[in-house]
PDB file of N, CA and C in Angstrom:
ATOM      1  N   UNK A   1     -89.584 -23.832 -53.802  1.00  0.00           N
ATOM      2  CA  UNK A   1     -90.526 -22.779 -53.549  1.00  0.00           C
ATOM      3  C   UNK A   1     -89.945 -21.453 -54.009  1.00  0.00           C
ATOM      4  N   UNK A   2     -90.964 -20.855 -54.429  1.00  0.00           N
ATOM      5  CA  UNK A   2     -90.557 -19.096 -55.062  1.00  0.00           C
ATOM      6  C   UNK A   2     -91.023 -18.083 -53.727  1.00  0.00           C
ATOM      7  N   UNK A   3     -90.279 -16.801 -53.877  1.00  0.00           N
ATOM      8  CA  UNK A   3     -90.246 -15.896 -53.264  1.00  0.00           C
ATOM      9  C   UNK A   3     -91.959 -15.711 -53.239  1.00  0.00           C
ATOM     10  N   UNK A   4     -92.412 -14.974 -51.971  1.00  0.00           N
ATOM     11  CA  UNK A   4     -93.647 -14.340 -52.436  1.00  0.00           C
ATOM     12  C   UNK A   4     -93.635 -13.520 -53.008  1.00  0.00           C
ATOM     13  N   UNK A   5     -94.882 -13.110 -53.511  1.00  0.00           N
ATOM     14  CA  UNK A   5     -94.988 -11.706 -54.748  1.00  0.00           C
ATOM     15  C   UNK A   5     -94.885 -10.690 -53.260  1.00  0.00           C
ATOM     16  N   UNK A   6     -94.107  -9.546 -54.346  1.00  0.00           N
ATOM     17  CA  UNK A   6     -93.679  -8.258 -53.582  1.00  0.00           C
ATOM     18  C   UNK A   6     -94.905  -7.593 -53.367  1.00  0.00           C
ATOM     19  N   UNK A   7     -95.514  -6.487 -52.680  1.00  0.00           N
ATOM     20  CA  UNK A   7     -96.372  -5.996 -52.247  1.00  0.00           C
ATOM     21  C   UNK A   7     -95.252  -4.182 -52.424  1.00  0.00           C
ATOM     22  N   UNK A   8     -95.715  -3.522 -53.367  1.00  0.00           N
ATOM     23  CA  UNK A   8     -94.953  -1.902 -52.587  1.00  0.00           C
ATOM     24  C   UNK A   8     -95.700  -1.231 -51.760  1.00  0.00           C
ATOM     25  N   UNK A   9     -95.269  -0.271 -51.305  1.00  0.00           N
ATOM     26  CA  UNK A   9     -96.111   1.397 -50.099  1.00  0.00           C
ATOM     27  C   UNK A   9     -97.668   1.005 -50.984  1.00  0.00           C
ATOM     28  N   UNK A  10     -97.748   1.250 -52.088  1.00  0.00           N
ATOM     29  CA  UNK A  10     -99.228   1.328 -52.900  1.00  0.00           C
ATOM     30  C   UNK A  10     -99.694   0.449 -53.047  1.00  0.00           C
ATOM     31  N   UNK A  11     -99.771  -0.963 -52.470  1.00  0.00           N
ATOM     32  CA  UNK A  11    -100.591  -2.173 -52.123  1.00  0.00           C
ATOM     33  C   UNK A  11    -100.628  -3.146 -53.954  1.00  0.00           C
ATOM     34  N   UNK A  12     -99.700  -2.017 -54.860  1.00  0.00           N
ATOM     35  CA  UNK A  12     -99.531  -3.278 -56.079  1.00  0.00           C
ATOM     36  C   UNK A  12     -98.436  -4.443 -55.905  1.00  0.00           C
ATOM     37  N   UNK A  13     -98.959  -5.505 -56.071  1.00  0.00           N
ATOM     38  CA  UNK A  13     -98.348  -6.792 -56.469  1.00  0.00           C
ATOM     39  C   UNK A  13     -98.012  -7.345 -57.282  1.00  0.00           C
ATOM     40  N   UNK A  14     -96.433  -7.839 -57.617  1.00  0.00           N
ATOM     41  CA  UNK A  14     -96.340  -8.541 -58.484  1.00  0.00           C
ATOM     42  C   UNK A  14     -94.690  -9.287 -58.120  1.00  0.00           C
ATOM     43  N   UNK A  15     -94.315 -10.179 -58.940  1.00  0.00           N
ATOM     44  CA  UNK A  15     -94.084 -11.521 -58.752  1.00  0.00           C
ATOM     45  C   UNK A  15     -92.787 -11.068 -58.822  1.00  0.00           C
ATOM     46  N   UNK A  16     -91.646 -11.511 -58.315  1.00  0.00           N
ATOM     47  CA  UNK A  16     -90.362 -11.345 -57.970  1.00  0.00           C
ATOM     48  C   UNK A  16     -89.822 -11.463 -59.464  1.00  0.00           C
ATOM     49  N   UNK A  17     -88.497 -10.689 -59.256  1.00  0.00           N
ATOM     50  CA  UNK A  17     -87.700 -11.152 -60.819  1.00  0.00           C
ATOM     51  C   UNK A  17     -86.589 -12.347 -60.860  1.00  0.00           C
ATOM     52  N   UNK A  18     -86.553 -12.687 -61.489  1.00  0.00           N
ATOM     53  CA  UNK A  18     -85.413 -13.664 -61.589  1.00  0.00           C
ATOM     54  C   UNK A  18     -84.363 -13.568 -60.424  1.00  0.00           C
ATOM     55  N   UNK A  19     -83.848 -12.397 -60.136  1.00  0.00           N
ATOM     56  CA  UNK A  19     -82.367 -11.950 -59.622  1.00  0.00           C
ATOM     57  C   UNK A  19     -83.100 -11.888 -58.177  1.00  0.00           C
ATOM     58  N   UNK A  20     -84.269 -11.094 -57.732  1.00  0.00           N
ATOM     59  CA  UNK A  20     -84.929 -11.362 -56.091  1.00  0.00           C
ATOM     60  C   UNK A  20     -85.387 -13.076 -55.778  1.00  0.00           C
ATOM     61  N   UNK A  21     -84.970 -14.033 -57.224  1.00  0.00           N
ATOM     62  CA  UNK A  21     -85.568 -15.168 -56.523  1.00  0.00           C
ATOM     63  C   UNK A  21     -84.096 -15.531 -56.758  1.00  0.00           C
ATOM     64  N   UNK A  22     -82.985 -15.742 -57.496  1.00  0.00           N
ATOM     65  CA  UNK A  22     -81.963 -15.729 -56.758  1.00  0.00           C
ATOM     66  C   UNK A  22     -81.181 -15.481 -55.771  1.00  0.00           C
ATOM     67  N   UNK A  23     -81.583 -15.070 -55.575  1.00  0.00           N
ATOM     68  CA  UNK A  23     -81.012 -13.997 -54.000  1.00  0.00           C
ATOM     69  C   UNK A  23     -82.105 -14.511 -53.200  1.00  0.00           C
ATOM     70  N   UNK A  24     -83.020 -14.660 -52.858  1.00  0.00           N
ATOM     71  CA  UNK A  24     -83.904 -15.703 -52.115  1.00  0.00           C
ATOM     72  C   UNK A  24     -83.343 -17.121 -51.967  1.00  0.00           C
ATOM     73  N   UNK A  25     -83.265 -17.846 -53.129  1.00  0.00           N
ATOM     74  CA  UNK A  25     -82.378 -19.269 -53.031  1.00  0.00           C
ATOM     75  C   UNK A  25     -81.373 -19.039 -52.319  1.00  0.00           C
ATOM     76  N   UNK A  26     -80.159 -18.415 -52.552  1.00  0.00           N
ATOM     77  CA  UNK A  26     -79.200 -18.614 -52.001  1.00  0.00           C
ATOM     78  C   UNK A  26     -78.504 -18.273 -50.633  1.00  0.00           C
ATOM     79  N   UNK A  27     -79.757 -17.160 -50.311  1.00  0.00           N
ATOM     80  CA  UNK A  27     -80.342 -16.661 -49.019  1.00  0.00           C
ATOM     81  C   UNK A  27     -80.579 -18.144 -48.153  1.00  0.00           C
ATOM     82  N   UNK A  28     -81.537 -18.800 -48.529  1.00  0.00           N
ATOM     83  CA  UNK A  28     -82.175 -19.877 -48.020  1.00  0.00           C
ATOM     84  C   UNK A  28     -81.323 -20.575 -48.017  1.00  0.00           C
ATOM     85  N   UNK A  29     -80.379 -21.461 -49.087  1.00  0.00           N
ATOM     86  CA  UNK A  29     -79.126 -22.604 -48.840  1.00  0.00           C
ATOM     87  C   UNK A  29     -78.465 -21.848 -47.761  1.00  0.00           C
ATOM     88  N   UNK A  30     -77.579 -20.629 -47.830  1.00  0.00           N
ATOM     89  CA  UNK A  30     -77.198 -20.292 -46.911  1.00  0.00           C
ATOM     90  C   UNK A  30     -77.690 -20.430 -45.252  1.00  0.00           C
ATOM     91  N   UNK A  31     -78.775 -20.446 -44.829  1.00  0.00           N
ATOM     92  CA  UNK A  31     -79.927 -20.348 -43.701  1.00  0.00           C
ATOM     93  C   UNK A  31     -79.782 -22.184 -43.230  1.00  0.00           C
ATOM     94  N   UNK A  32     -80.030 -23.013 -44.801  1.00  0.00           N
ATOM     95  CA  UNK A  32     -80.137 -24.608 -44.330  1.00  0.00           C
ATOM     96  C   UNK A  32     -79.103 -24.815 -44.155  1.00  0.00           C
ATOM     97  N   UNK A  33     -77.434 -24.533 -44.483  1.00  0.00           N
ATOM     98  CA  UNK A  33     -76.122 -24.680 -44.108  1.00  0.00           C
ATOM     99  C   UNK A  33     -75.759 -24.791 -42.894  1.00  0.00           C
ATOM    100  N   UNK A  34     -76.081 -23.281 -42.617  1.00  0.00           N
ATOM    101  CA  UNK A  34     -76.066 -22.726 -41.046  1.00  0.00           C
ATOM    102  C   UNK A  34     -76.696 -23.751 -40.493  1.00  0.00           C
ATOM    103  N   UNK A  35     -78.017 -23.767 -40.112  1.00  0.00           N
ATOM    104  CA  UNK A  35     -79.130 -24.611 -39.443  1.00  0.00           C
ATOM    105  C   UNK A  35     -78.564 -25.909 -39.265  1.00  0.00           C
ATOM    106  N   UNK A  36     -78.030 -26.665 -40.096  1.00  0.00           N
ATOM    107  CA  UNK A  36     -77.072 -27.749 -40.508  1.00  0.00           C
ATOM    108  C   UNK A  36     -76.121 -27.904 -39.556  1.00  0.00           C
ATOM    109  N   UNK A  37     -75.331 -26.984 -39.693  1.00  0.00           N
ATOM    110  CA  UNK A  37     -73.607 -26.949 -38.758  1.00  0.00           C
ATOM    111  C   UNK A  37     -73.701 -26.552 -37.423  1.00  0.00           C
ATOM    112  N   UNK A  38     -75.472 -25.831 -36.925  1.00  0.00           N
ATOM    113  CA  UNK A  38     -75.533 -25.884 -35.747  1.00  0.00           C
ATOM    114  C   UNK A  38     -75.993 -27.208 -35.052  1.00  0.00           C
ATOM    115  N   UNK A  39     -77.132 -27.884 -35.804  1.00  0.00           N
ATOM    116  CA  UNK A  39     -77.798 -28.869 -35.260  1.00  0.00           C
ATOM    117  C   UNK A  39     -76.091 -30.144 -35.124  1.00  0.00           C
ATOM    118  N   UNK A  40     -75.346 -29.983 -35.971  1.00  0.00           N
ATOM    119  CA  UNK A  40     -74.224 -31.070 -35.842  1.00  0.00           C
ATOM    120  C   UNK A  40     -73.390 -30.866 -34.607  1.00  0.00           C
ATOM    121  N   UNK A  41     -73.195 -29.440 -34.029  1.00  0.00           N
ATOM    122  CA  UNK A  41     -72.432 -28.990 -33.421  1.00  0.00           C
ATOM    123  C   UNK A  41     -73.181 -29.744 -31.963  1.00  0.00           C
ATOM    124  N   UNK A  42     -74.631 -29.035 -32.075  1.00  0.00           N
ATOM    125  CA  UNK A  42     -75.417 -29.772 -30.649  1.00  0.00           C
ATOM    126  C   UNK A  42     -75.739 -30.764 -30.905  1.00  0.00           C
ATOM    127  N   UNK A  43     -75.669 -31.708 -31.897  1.00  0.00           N
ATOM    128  CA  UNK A  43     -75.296 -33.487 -31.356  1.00  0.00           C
ATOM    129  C   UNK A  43     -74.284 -34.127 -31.167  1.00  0.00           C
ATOM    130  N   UNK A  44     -73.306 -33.280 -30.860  1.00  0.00           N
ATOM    131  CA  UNK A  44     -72.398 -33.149 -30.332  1.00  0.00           C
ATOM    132  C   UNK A  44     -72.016 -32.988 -29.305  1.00  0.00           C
ATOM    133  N   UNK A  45     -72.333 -31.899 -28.737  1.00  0.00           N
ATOM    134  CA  UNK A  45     -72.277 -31.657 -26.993  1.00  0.00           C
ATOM    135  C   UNK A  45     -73.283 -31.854 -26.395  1.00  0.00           C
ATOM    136  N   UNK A  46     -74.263 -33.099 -26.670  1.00  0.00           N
ATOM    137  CA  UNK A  46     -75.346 -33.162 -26.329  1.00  0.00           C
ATOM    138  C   UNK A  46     -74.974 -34.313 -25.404  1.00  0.00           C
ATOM    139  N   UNK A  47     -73.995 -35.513 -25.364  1.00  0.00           N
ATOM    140  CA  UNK A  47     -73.729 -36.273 -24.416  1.00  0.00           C
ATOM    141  C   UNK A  47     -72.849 -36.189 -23.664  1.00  0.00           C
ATOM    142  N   UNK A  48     -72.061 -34.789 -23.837  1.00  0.00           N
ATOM    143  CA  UNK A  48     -71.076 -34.518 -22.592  1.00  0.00           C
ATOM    144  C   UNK A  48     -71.761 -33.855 -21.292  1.00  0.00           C
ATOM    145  N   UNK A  49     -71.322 -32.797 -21.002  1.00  0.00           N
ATOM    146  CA  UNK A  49     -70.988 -32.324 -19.459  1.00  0.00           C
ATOM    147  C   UNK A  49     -72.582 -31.524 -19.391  1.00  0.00           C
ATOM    148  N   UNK A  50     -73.506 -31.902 -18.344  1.00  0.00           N
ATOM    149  CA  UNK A  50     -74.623 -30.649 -18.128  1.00  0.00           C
ATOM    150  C   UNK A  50     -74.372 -29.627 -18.382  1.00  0.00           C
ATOM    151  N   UNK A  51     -73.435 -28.561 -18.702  1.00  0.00           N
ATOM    152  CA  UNK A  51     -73.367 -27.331 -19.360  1.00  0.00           C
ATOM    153  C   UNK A  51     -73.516 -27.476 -20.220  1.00  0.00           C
ATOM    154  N   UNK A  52     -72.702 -28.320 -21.150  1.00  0.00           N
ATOM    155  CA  UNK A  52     -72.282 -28.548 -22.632  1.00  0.00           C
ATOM    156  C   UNK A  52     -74.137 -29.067 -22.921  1.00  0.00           C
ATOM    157  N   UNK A  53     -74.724 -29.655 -22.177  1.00  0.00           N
ATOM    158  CA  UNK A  53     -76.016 -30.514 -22.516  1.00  0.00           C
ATOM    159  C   UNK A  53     -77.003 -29.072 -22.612  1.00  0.00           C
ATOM    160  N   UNK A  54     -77.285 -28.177 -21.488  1.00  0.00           N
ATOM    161  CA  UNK A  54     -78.088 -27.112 -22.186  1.00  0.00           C
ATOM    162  C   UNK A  54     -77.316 -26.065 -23.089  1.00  0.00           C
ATOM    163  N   UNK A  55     -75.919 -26.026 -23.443  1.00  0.00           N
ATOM    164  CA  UNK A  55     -75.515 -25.096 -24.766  1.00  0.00           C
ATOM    165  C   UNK A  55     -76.497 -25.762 -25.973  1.00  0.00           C
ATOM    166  N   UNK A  56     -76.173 -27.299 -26.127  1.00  0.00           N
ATOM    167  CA  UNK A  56     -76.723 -28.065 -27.161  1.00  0.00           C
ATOM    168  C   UNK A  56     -78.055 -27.753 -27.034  1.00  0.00           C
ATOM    169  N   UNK A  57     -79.334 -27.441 -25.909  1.00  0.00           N
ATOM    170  CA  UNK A  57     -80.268 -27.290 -25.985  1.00  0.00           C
ATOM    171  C   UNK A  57     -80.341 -25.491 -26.721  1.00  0.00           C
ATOM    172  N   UNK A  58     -80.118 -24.632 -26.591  1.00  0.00           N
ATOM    173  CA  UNK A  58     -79.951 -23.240 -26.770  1.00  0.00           C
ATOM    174  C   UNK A  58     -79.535 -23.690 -28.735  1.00  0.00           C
ATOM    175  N   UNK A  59     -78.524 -24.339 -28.511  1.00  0.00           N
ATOM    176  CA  UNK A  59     -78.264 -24.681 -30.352  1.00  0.00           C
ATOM    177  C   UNK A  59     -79.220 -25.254 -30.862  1.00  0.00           C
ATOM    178  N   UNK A  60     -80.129 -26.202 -30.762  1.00  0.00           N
ATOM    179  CA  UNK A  60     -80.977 -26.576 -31.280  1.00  0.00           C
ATOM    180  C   UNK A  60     -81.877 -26.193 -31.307  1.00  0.00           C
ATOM    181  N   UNK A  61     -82.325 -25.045 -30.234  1.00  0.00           N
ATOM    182  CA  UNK A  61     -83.495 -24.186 -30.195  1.00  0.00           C
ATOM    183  C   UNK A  61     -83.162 -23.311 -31.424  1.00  0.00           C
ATOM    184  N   UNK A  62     -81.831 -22.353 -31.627  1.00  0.00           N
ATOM    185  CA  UNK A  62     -81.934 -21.482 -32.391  1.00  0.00           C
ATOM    186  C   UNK A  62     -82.056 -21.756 -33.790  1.00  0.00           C
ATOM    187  N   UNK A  63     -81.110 -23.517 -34.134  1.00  0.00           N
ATOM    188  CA  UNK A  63     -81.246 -24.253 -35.359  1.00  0.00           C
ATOM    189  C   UNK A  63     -82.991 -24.083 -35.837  1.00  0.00           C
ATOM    190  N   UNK A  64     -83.841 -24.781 -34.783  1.00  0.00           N
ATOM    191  CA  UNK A  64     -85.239 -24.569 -35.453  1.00  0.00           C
ATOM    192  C   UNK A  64     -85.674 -23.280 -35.302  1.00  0.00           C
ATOM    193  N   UNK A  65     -85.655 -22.058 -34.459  1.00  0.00           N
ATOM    194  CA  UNK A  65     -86.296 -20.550 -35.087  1.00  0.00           C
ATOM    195  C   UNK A  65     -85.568 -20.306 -36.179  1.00  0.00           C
ATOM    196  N   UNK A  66     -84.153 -20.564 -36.634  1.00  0.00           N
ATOM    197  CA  UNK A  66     -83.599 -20.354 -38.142  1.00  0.00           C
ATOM    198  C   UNK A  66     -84.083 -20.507 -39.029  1.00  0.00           C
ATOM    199  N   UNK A  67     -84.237 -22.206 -39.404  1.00  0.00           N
ATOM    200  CA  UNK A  67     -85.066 -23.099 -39.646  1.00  0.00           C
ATOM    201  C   UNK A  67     -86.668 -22.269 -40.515  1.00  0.00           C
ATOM    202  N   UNK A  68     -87.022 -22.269 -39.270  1.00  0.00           N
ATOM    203  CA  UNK A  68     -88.902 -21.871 -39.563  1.00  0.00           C
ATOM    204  C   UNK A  68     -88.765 -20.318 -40.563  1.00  0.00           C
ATOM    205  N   UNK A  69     -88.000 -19.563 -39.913  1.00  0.00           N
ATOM    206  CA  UNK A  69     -87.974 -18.037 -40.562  1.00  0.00           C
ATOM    207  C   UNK A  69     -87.585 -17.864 -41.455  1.00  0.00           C
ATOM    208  N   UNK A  70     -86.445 -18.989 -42.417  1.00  0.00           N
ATOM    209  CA  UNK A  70     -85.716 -18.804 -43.628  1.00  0.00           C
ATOM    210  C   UNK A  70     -85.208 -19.556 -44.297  1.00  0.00           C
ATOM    211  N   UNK A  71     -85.970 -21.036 -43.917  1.00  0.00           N
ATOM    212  CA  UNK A  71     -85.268 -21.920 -44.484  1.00  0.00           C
ATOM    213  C   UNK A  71     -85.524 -22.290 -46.158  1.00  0.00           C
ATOM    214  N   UNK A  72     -86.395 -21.492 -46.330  1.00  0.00           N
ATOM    215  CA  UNK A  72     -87.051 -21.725 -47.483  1.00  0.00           C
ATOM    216  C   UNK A  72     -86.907 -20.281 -48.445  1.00  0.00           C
ATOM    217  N   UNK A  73     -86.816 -20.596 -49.886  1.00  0.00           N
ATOM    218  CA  UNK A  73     -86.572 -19.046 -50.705  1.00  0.00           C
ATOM    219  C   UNK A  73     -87.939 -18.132 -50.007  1.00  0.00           C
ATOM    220  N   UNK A  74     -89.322 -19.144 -49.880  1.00  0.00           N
ATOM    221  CA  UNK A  74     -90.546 -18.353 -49.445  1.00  0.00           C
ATOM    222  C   UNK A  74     -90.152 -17.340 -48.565  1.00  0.00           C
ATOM    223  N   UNK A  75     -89.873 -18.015 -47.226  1.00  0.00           N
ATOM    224  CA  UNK A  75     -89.923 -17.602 -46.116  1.00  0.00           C
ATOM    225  C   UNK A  75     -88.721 -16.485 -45.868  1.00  0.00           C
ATOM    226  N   UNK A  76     -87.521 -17.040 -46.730  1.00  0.00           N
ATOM    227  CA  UNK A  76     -86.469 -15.973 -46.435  1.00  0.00           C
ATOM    228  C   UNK A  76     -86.218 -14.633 -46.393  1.00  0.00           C
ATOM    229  N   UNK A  77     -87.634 -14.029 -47.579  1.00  0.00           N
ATOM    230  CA  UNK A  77     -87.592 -12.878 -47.335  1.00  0.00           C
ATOM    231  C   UNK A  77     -88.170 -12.122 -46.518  1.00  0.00           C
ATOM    232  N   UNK A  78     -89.036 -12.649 -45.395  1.00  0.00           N
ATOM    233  CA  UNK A  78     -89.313 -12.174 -44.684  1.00  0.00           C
ATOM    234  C   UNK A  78     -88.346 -12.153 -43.133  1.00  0.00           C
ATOM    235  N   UNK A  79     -87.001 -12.922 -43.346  1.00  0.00           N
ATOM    236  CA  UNK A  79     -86.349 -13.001 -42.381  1.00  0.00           C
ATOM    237  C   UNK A  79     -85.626 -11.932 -41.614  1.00  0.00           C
ATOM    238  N   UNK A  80     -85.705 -11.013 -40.316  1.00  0.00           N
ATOM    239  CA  UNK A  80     -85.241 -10.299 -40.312  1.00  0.00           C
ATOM    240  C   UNK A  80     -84.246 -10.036 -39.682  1.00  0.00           C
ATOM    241  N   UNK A  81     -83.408  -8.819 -39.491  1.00  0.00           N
ATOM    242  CA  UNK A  81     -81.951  -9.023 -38.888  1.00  0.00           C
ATOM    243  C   UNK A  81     -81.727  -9.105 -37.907  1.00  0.00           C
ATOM    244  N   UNK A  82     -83.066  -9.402 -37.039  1.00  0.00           N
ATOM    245  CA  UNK A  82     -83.229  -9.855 -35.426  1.00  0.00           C
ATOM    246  C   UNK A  82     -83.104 -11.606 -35.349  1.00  0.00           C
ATOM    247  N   UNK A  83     -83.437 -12.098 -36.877  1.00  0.00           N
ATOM    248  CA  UNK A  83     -83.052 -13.331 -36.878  1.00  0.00           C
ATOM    249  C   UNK A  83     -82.208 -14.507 -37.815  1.00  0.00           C
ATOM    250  N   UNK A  84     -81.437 -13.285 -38.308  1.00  0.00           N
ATOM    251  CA  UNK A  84     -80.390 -13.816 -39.002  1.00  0.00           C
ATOM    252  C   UNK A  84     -79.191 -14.029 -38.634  1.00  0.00           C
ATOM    253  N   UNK A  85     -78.153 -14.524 -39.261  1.00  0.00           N
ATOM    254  CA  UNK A  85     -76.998 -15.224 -38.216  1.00  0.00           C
ATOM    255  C   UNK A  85     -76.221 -14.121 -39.361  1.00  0.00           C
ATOM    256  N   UNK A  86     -76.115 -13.669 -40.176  1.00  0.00           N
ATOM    257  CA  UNK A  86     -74.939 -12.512 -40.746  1.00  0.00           C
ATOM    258  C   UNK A  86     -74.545 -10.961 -39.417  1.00  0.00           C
ATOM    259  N   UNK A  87     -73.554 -10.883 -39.627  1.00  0.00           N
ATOM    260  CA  UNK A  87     -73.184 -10.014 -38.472  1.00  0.00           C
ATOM    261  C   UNK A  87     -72.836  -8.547 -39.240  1.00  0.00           C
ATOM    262  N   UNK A  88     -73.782  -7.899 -37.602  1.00  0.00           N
ATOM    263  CA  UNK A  88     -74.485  -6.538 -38.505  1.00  0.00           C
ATOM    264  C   UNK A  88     -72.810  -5.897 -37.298  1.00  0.00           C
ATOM    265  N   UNK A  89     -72.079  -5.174 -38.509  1.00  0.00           N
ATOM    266  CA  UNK A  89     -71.336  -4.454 -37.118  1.00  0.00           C
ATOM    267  C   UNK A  89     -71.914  -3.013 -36.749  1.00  0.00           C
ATOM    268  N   UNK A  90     -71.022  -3.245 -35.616  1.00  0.00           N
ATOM    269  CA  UNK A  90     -71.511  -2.110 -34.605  1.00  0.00           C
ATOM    270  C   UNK A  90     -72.583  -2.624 -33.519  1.00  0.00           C
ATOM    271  N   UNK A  91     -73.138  -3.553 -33.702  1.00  0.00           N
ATOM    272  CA  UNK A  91     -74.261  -4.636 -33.001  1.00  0.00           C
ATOM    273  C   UNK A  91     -73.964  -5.671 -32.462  1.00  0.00           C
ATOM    274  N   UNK A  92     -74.899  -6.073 -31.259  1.00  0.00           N
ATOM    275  CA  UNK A  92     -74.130  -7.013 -30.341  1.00  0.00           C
ATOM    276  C   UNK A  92     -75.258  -8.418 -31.426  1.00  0.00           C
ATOM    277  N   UNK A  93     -74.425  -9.688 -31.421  1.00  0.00           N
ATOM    278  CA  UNK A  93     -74.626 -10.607 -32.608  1.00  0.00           C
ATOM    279  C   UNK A  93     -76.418 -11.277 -31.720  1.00  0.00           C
ATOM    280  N   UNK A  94     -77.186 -11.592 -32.781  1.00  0.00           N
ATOM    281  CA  UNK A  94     -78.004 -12.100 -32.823  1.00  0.00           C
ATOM    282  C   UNK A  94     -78.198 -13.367 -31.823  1.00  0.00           C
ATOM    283  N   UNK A  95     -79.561 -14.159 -31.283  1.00  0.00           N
ATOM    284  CA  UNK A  95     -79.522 -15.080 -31.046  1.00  0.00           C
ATOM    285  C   UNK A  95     -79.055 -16.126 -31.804  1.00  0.00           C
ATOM    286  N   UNK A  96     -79.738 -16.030 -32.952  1.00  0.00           N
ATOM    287  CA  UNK A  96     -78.959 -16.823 -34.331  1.00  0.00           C
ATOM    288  C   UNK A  96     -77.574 -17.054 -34.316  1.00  0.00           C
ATOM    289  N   UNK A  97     -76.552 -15.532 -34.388  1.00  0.00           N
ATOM    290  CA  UNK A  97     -75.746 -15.872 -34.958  1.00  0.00           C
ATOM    291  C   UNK A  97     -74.623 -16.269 -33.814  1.00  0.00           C
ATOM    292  N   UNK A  98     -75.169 -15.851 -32.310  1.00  0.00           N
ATOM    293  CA  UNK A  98     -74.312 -16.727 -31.344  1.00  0.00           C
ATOM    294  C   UNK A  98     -74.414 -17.763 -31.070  1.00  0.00           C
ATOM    295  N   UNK A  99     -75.736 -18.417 -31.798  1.00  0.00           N
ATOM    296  CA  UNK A  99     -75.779 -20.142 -31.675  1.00  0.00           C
ATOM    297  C   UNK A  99     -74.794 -20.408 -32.925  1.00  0.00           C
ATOM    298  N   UNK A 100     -74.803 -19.701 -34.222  1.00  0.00           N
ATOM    299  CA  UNK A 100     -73.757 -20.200 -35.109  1.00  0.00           C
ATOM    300  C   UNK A 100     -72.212 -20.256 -35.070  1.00  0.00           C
ATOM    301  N   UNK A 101     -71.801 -19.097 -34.126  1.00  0.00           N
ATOM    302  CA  UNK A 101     -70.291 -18.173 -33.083  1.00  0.00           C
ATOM    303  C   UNK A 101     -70.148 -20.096 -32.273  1.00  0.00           C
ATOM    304  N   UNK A 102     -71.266 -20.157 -31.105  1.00  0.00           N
ATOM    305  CA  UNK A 102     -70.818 -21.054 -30.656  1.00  0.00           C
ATOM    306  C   UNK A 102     -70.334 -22.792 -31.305  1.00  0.00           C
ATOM    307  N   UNK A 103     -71.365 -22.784 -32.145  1.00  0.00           N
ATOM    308  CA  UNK A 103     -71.289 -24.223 -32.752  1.00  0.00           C
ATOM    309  C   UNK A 103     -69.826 -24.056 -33.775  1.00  0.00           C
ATOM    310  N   UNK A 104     -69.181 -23.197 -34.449  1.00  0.00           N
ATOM    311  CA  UNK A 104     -68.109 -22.867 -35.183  1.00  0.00           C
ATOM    312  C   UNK A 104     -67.290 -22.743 -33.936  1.00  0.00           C
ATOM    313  N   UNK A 105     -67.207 -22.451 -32.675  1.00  0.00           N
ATOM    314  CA  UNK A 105     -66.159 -22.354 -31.988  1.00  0.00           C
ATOM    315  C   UNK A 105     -65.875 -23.921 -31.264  1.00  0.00           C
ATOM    316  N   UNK A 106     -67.089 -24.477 -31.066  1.00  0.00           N
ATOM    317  CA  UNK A 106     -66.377 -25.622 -30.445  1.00  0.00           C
ATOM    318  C   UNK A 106     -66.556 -27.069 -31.642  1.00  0.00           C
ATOM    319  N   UNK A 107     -67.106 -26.549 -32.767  1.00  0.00           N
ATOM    320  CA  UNK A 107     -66.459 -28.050 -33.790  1.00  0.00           C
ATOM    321  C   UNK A 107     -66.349 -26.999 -35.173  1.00  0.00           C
ATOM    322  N   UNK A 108     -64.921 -26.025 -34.984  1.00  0.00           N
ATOM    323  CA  UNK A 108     -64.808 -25.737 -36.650  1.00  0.00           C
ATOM    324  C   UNK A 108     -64.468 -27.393 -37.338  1.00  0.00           C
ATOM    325  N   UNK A 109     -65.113 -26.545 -39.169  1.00  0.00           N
ATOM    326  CA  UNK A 109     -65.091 -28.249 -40.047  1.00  0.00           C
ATOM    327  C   UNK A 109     -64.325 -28.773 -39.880  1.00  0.00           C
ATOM    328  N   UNK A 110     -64.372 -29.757 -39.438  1.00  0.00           N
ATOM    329  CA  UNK A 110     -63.618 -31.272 -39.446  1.00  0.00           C
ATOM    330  C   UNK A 110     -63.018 -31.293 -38.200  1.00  0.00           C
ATOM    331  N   UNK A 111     -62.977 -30.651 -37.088  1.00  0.00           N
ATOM    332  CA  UNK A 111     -62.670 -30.662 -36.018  1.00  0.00           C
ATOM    333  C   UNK A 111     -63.089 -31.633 -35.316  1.00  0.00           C
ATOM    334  N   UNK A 112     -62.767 -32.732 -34.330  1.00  0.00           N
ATOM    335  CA  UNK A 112     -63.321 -33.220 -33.410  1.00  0.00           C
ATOM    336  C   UNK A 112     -62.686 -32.902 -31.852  1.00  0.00           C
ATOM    337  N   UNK A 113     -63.810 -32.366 -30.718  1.00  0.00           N
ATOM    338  CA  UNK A 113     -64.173 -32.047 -29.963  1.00  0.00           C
ATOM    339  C   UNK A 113     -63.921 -30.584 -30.075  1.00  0.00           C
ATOM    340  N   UNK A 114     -64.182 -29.799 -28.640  1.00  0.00           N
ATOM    341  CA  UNK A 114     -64.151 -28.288 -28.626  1.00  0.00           C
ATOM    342  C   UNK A 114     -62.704 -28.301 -29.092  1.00  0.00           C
ATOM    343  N   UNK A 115     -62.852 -26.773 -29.736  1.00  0.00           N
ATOM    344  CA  UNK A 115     -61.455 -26.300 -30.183  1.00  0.00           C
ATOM    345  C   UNK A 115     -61.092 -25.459 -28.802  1.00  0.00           C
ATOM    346  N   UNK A 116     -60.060 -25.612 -28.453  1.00  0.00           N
ATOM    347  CA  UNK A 116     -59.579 -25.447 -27.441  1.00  0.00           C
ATOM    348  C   UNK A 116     -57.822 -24.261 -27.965  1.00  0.00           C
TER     349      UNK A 116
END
């Protein structure tokens, strides 16, 4: 899928350039990565301890609002920094990106169980 056509202040339209639909793609792989390493993280702590069982629920919730808002070059550009997992400093981190904080803290790659 391609970016949607841009819209400016003056209501003309027209069709992204090469380099805004690059940056859309790789926007989006980036988004299905993430979405990816969270959903692995909460099938993961999904058969341990009732805490660990609603973290995994909170991870998989945020995996699919990720998911829906950017998983796609379409959709990505409308994703905004209320729901992106990149960390804005000076700002306390996103729902996103503390479901991504948590799932990287308790299975960095290739890790098995919480990193401790």
């Amino acid at each position: 899928m391609t970016p949607r056509p841009i819209i400016d202040w003056h209501g003309t339209q027209r069709d992204p350039g090469p380099q805004e639909v690059d940056r859309a793609e790789a926007a989006a792989a980036r988004v299905r990565r993430e979405v990816a390493e969270i959903r692995e993280a909460a099938g993961r702590l999904a058969a341990d301890s009732p805490g660990e069982r609603a973290v995994a629920d909170f991870l998989r919730t945020q995996a699919t609002l990720l998911e829906r808002a950017g998983g796609t070059a379409e959709h990505v550009a409308t994703l905004r920094p209320h729901q992106d997992t990149r960390e804005e400093p000076g700002m306390l981190p996103t729902a996103a990106r503390s479901a991504l904080l948590i799932a990287r803290a308790y299975h960095p790659a290739g890790a098995e169980g919480p990193a401790r």
